[in-house]
C-alpha atoms as a PDB file:
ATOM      1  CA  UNK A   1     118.693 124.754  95.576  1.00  0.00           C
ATOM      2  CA  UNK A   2     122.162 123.649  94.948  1.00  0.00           C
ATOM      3  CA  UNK A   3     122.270 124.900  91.467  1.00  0.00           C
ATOM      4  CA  UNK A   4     121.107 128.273  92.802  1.00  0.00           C
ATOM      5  CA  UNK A   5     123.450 128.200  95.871  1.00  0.00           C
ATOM      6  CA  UNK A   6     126.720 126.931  93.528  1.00  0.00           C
ATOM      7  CA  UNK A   7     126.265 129.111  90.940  1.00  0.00           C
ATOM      8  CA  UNK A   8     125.602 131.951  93.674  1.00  0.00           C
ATOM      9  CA  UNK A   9     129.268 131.232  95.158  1.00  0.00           C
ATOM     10  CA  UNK A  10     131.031 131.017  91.901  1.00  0.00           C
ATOM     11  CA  UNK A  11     129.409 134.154  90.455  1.00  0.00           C
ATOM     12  CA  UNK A  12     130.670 135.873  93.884  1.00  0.00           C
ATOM     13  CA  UNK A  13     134.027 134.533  93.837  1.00  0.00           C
ATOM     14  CA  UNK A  14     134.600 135.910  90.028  1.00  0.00           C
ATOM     15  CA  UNK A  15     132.949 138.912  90.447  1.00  0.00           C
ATOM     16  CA  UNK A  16     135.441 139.356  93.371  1.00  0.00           C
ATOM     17  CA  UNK A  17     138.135 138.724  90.817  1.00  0.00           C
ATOM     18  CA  UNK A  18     137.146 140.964  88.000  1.00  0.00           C
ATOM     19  CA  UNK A  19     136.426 144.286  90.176  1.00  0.00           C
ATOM     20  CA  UNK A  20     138.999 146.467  90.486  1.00  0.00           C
ATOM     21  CA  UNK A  21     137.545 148.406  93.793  1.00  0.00           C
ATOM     22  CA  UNK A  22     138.290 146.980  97.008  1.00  0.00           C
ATOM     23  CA  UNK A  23     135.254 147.415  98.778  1.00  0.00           C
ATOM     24  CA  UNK A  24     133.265 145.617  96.054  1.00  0.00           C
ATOM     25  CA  UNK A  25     135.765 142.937  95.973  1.00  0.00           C
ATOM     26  CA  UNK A  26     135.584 142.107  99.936  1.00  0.00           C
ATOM     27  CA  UNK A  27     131.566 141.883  99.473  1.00  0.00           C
ATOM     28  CA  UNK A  28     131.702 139.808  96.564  1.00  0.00           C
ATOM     29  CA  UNK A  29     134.270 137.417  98.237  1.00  0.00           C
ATOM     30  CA  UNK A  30     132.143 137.853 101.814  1.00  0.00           C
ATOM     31  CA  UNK A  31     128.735 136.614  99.677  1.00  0.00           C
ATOM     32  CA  UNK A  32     130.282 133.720  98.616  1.00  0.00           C
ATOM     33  CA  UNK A  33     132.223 132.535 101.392  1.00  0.00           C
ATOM     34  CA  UNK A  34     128.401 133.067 103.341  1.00  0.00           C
ATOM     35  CA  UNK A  35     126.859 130.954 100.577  1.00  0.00           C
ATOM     36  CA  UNK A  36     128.924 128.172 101.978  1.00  0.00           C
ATOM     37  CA  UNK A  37     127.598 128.578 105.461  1.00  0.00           C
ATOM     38  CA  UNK A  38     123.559 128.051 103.422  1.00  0.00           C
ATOM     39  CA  UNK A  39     124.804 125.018 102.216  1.00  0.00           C
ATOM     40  CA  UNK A  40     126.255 123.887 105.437  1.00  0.00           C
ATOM     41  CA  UNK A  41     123.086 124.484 107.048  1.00  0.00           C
ATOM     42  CA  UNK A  42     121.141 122.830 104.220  1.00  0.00           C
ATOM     43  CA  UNK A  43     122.976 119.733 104.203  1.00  0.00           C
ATOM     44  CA  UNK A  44     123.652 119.158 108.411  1.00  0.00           C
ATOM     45  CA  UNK A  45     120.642 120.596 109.477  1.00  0.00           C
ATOM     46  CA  UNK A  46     117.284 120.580 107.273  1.00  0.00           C
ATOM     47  CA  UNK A  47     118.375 117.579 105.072  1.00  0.00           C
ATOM     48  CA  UNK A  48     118.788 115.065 108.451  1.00  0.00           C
ATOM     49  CA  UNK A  49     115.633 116.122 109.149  1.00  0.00           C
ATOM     50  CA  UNK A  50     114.060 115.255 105.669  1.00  0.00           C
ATOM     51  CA  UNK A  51     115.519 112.078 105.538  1.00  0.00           C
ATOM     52  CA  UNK A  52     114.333 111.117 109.044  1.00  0.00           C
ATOM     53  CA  UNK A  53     110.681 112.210 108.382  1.00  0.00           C
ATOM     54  CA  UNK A  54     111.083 110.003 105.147  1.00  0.00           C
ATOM     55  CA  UNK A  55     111.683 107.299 107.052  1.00  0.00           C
ATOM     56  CA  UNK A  56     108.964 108.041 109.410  1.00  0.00           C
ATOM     57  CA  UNK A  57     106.398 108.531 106.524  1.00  0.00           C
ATOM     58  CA  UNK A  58     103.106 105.862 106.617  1.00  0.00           C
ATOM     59  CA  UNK A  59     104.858 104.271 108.903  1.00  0.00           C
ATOM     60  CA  UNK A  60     102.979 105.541 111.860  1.00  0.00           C
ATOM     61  CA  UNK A  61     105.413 105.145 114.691  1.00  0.00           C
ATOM     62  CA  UNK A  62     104.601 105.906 118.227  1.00  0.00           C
ATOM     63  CA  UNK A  63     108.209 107.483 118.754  1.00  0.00           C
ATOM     64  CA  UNK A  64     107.287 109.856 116.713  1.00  0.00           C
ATOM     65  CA  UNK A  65     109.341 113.563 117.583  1.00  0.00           C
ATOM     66  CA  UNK A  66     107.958 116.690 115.714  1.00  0.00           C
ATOM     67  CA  UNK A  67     110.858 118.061 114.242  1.00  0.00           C
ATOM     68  CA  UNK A  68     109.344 121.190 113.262  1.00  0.00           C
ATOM     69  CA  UNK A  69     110.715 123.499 115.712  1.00  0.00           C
ATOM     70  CA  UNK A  70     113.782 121.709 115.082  1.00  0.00           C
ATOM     71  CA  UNK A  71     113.860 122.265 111.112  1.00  0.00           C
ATOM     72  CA  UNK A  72     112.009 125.639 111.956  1.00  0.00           C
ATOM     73  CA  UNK A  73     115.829 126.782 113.537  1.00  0.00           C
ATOM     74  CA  UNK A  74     117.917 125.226 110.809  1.00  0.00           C
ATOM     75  CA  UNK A  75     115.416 127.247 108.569  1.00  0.00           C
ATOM     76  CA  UNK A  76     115.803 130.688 110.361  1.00  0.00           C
ATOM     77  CA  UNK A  77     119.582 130.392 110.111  1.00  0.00           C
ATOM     78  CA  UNK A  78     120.083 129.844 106.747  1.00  0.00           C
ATOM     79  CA  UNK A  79     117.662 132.252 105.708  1.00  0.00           C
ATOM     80  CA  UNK A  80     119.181 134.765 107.636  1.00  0.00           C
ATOM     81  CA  UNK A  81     122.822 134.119 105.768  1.00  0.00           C
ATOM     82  CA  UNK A  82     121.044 134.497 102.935  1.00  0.00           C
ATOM     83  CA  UNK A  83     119.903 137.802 103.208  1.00  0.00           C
ATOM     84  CA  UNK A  84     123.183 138.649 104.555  1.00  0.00           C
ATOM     85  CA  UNK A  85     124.569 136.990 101.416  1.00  0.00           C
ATOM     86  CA  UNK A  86     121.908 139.109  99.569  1.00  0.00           C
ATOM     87  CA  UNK A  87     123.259 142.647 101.445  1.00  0.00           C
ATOM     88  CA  UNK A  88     126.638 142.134 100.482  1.00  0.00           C
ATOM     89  CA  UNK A  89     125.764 141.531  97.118  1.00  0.00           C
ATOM     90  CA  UNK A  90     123.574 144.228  96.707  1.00  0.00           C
ATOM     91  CA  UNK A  91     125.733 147.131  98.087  1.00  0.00           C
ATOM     92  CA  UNK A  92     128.928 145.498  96.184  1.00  0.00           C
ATOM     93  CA  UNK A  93     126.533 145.721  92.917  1.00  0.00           C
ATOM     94  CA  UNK A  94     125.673 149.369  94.231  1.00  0.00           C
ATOM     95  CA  UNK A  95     129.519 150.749  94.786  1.00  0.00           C
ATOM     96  CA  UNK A  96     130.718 148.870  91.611  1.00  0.00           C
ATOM     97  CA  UNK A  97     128.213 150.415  89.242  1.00  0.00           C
END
């Protein structure tokens, strides 16, 4: 997922750069500036999570919290920026072309 999320943010930033009409330009910029916000969520929300069920794995602990509704949130938020990040990109593709 980073390669797909990096890449994501620097094709958006150039893309922002090399077309001339301004409407494009803001959604190219606003995709990638978004795609920072999935990798926010990605690395302070789900990946805690990971690592603490990791640590929790075989090890069969009676403190034991189920962090699904928890990772279920994180999850809902950063797919949700990315279909905004996938709107922006798709109507800046649209008015560009």
């Amino acid at each position: 997922m980073p390669i797909i999320t990096n890449t994501t943010m620097l094709a958006g930033f150039l893309l922002a750069a090399l077309v001339r009409q301004p409407v494009p330009q803001v959604l190219f910029a606003t995709g990638a500036v978004i795609v920072i916000g999935v990798q926010a969520v990605s690395h302070l929300g789900n990946v805690p999570i990971n690592r603490q069920l990791a640590r929790y794995a075989g090890s069969g602990s009676a403190d034991w919290e189920d962090p699904r509704p928890r990772w279920r949130r994180w999850h809902l938020a950063r797919t949700a920026l990315a279909a905004i990040v996938l709107l922006c990109d798709g109507v800046a593709v649209t008015l560009a072309g």
